[in-house]
N, C-alpha and C. Protein backbone atom coordinates (compact mmCIF):
# COMPACT_ATOMS: atom_id res chain seq x y z
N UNK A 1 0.79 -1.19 0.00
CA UNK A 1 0.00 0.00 0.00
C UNK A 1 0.84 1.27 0.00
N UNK A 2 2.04 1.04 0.47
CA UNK A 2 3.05 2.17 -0.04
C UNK A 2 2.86 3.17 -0.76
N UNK A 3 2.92 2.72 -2.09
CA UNK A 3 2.84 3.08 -3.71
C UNK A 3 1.44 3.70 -4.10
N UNK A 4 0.59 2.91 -3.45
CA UNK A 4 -0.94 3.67 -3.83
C UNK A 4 -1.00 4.87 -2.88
N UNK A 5 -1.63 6.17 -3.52
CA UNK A 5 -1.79 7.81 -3.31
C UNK A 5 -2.74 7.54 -2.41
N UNK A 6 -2.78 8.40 -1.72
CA UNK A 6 -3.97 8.60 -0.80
C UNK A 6 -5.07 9.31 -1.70
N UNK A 7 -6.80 9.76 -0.84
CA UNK A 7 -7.45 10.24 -1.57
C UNK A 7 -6.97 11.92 -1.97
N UNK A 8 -6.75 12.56 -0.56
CA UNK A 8 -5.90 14.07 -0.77
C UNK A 8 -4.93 13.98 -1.91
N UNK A 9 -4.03 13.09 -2.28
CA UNK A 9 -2.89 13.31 -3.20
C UNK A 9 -3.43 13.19 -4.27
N UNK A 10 -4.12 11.59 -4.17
CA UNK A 10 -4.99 11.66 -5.33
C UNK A 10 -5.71 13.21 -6.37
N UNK A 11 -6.51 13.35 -5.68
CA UNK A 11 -7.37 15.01 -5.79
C UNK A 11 -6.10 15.86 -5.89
N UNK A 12 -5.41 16.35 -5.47
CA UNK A 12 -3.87 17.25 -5.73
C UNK A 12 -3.76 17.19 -6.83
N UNK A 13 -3.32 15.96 -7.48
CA UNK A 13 -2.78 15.26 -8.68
C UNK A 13 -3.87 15.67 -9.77
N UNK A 14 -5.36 15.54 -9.68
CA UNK A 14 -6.25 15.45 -10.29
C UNK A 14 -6.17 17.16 -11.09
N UNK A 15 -6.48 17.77 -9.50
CA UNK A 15 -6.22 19.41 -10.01
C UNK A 15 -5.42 19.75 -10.55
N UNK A 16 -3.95 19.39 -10.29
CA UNK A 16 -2.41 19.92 -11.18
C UNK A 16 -2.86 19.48 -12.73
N UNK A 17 -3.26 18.20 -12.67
CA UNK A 17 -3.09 17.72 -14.73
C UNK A 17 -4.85 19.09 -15.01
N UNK A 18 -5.48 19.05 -14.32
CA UNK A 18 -6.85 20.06 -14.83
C UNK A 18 -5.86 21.52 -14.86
N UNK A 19 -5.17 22.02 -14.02
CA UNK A 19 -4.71 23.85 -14.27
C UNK A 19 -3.85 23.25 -15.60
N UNK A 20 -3.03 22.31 -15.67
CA UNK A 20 -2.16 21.74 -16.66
C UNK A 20 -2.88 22.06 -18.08
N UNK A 21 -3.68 20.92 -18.43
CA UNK A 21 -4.74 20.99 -19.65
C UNK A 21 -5.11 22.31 -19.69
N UNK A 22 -5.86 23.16 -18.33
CA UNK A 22 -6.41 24.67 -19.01
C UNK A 22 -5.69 25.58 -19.60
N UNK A 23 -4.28 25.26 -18.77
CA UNK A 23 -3.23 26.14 -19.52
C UNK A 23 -2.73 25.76 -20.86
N UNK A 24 -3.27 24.56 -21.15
CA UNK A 24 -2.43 24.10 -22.61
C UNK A 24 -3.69 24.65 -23.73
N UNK A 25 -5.02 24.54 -23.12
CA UNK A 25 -6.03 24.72 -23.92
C UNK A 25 -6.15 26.62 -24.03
N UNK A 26 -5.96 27.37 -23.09
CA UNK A 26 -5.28 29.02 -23.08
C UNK A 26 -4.32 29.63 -24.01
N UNK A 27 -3.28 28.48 -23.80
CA UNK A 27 -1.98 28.83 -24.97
C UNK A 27 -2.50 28.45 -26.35
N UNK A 28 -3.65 27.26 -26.75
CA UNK A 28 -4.03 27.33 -28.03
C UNK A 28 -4.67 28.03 -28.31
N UNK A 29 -5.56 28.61 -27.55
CA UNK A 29 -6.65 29.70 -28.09
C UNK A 29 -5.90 31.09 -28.31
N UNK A 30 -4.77 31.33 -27.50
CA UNK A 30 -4.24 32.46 -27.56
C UNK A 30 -3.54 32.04 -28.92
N UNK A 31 -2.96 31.40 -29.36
CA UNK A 31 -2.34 31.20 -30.58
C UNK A 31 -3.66 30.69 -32.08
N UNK A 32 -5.06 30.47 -31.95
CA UNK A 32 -5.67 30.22 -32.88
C UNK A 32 -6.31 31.89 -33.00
N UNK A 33 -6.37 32.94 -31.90
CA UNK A 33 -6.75 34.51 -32.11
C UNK A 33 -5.87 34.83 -33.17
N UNK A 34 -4.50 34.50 -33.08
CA UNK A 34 -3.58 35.20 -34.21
C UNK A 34 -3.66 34.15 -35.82
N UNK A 35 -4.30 33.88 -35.66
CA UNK A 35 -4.61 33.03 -36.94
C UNK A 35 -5.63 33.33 -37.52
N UNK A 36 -5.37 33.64 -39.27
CA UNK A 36 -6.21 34.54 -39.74
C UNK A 36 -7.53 33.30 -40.67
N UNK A 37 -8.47 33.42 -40.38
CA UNK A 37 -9.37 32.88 -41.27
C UNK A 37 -8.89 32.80 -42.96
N UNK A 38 -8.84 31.21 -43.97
CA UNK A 38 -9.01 30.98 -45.00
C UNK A 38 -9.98 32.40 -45.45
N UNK A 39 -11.29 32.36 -45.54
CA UNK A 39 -11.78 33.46 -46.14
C UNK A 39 -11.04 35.05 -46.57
N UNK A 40 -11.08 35.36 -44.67
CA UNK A 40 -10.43 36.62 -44.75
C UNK A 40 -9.18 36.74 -45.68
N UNK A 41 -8.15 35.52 -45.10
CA UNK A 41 -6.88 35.54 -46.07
C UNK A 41 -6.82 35.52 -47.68
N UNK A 42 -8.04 34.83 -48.25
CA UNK A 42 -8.20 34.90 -49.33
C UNK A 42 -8.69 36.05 -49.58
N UNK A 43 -9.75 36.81 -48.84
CA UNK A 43 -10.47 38.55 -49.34
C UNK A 43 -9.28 39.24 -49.53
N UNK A 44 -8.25 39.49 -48.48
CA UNK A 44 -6.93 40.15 -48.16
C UNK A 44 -5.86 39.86 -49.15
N UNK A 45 -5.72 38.10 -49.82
CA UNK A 45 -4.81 38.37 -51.31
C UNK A 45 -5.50 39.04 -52.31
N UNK A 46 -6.54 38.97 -52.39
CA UNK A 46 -7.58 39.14 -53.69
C UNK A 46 -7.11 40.82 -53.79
N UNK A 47 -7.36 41.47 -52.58
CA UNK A 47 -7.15 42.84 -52.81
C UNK A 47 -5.44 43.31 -52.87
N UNK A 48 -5.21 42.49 -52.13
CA UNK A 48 -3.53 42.80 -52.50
C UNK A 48 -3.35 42.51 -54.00
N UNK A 49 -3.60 41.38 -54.97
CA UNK A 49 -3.60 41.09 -56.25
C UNK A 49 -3.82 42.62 -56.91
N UNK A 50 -5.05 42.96 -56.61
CA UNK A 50 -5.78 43.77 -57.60
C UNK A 50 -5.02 45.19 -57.53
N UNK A 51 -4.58 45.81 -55.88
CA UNK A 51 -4.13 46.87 -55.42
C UNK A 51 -3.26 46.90 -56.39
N UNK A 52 -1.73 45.78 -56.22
CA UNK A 52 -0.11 45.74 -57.27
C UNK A 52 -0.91 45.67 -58.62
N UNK A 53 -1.71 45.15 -59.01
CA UNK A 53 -1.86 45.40 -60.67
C UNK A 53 -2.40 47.06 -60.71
N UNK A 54 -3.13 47.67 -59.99
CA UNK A 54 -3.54 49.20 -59.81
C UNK A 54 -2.51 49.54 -60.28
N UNK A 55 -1.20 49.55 -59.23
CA UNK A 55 -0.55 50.03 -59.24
C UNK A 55 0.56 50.13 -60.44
N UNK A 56 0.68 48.73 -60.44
CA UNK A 56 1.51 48.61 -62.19
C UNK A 56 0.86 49.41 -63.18
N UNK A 57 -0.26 49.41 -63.28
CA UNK A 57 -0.95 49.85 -64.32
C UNK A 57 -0.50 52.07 -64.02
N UNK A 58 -0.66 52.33 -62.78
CA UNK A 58 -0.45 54.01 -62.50
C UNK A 58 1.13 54.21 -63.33
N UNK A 59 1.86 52.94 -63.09
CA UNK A 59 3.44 52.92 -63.38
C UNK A 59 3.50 53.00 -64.34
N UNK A 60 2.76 52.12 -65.79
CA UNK A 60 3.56 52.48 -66.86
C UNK A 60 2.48 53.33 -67.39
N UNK A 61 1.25 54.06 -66.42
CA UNK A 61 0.77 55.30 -67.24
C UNK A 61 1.96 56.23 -67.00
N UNK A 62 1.99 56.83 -66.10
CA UNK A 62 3.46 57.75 -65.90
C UNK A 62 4.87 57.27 -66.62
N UNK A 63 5.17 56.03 -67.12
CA UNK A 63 6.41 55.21 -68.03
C UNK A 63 5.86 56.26 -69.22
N UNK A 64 5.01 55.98 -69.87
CA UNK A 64 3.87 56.57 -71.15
C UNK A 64 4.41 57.95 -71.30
N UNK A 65 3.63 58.42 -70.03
CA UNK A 65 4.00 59.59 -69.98
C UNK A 65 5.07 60.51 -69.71
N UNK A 66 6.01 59.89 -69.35
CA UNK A 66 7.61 60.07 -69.37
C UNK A 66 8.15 60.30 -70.66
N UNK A 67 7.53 58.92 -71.02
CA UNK A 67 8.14 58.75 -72.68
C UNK A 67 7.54 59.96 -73.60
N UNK A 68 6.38 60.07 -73.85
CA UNK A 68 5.51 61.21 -74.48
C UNK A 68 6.22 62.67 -74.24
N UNK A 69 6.76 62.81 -73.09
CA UNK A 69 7.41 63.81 -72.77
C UNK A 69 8.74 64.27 -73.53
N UNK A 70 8.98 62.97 -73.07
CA UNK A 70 10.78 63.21 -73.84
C UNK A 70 10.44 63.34 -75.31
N UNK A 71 9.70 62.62 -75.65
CA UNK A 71 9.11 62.40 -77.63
C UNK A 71 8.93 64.08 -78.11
N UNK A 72 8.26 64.79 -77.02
CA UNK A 72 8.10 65.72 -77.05
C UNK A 72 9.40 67.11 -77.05
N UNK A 73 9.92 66.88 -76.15
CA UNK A 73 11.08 67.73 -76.13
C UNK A 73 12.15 67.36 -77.17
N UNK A 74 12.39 66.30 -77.23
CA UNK A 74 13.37 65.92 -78.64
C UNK A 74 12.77 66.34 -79.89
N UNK A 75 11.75 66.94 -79.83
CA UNK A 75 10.41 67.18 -81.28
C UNK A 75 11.04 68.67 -81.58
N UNK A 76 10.54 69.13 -79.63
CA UNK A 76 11.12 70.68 -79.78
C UNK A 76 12.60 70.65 -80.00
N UNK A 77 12.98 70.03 -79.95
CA UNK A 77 14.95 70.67 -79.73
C UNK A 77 15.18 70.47 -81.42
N UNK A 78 14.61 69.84 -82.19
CA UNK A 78 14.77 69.85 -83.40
C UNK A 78 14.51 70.67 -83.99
N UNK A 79 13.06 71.39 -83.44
CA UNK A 79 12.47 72.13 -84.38
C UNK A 79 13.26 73.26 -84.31
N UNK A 80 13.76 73.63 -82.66
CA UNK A 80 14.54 75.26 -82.11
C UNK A 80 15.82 74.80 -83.28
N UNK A 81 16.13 73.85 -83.72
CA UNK A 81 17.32 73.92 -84.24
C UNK A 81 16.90 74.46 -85.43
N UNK A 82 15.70 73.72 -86.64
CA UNK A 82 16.05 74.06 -87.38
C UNK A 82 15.59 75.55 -87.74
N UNK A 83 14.49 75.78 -86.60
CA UNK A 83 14.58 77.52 -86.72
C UNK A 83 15.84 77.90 -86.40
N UNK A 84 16.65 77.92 -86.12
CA UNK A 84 17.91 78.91 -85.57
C UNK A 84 18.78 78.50 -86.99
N UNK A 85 18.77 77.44 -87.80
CA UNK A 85 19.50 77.56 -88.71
C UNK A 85 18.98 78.34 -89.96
N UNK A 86 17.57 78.25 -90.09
CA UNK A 86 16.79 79.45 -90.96
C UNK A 86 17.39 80.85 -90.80
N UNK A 87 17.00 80.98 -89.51
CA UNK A 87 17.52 82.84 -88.98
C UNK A 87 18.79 82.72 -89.15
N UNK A 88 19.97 81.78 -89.18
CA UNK A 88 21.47 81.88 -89.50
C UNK A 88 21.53 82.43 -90.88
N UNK A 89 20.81 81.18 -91.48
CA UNK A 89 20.48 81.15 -93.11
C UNK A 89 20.40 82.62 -93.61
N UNK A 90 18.93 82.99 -93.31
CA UNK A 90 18.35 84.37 -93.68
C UNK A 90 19.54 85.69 -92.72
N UNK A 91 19.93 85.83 -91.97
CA UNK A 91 21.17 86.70 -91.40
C UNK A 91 22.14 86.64 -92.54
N UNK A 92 22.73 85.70 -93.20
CA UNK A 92 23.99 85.85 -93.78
C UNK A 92 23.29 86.45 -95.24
N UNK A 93 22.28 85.66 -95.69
CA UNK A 93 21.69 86.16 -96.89
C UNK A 93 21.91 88.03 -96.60
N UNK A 94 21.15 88.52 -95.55
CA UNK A 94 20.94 89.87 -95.19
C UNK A 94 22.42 90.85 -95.79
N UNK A 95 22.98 89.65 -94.82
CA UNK A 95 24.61 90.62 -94.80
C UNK A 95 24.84 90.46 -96.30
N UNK A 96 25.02 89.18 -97.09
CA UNK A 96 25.59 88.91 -97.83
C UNK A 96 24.92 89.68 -99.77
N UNK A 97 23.49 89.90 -99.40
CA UNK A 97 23.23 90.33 -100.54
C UNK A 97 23.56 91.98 -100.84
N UNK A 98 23.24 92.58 -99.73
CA UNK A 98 23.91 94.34 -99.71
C UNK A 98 25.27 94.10 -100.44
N UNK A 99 26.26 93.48 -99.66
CA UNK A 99 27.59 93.47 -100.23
C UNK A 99 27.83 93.40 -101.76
N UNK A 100 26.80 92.23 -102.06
CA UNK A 100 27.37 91.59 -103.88
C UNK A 100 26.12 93.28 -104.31
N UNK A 101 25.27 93.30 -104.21
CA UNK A 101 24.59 94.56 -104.52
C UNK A 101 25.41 96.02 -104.82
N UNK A 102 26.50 96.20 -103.32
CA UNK A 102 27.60 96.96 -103.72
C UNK A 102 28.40 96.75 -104.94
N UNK A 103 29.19 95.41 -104.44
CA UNK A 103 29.94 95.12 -105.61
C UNK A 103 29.41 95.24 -106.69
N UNK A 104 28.37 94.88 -106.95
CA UNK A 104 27.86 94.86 -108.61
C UNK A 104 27.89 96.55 -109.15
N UNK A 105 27.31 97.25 -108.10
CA UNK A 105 27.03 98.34 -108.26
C UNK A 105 28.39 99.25 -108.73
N UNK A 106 29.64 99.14 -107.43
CA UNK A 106 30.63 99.18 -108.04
C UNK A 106 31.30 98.64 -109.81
N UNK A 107 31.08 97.14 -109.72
CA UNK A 107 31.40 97.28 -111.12
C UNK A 107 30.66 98.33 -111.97
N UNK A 108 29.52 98.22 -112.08
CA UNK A 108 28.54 98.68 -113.22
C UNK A 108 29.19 100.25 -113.25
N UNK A 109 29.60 101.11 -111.94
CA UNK A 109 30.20 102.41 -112.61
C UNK A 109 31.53 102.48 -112.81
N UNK A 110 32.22 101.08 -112.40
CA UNK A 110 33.74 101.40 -113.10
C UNK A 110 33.29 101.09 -114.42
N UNK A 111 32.47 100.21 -114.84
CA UNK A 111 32.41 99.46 -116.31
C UNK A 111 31.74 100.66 -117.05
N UNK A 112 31.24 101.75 -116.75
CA UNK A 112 30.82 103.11 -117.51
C UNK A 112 31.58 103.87 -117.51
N UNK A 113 32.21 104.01 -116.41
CA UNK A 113 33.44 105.08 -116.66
C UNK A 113 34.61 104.77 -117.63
N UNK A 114 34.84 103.39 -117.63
CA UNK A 114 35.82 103.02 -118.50
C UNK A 114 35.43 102.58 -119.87
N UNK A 115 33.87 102.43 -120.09
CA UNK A 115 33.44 102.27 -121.45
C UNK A 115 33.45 103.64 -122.19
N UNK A 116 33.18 104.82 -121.74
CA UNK A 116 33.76 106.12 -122.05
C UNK A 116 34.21 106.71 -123.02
């Protein structure tokens, strides 16, 4: 009879494995709160999916429009060029036709004075 518990130890024993189990059944519930529902988790990718494609999609509107931009300014830098080579153009014409106008003019009264 040694070996066999009394009824007190018995009951002791009984209560320790019961706080035991409540505490094991506490620590699961506290760990199944942080666990997110199949559903929810699926509502929550669905919108994450859709949000990054939003967003890709804002990205290569502004890519677009980056590009359109530059298409644009390389349009203008051509055009400022080839106006500025017109007004070069038409400047030298300016200078250059008075002069031969002189000259000619010059010849035409040496070529009378000396036809004479």
């Amino acid at each position: 009879m040694p070996d066999e518990l009394s009824v007190g130890e018995l009951g002791r024993t009984v209560d320790a494995l019961r706080e035991e189990i409540r505490a094991m059944g506490q620590g699961i519930n506290a760990r199944l709160d942080k666990v997110v529902s199949t559903e929810v988790y699926t509502l929550q990718s669905a919108y994450t999916d859709q949000r990054i494609t939003a967003l890709g999609q804002d990205v290569q509107k502004v890519a677009d429009a980056r590009d359109a931009l530059e298409n644009a300014f390389e349009q203008y830098q051509l055009a400022e060029r080839d106006r500025r080579e017109r007004e070069r153009q038409a400047r030298l014409y300016q200078m250059v036709l008075p002069v031969i106008m002189g000259l000619l003019s010059a010849a035409i009264a040496v070529w009378a004075v000396v036809a004479r």
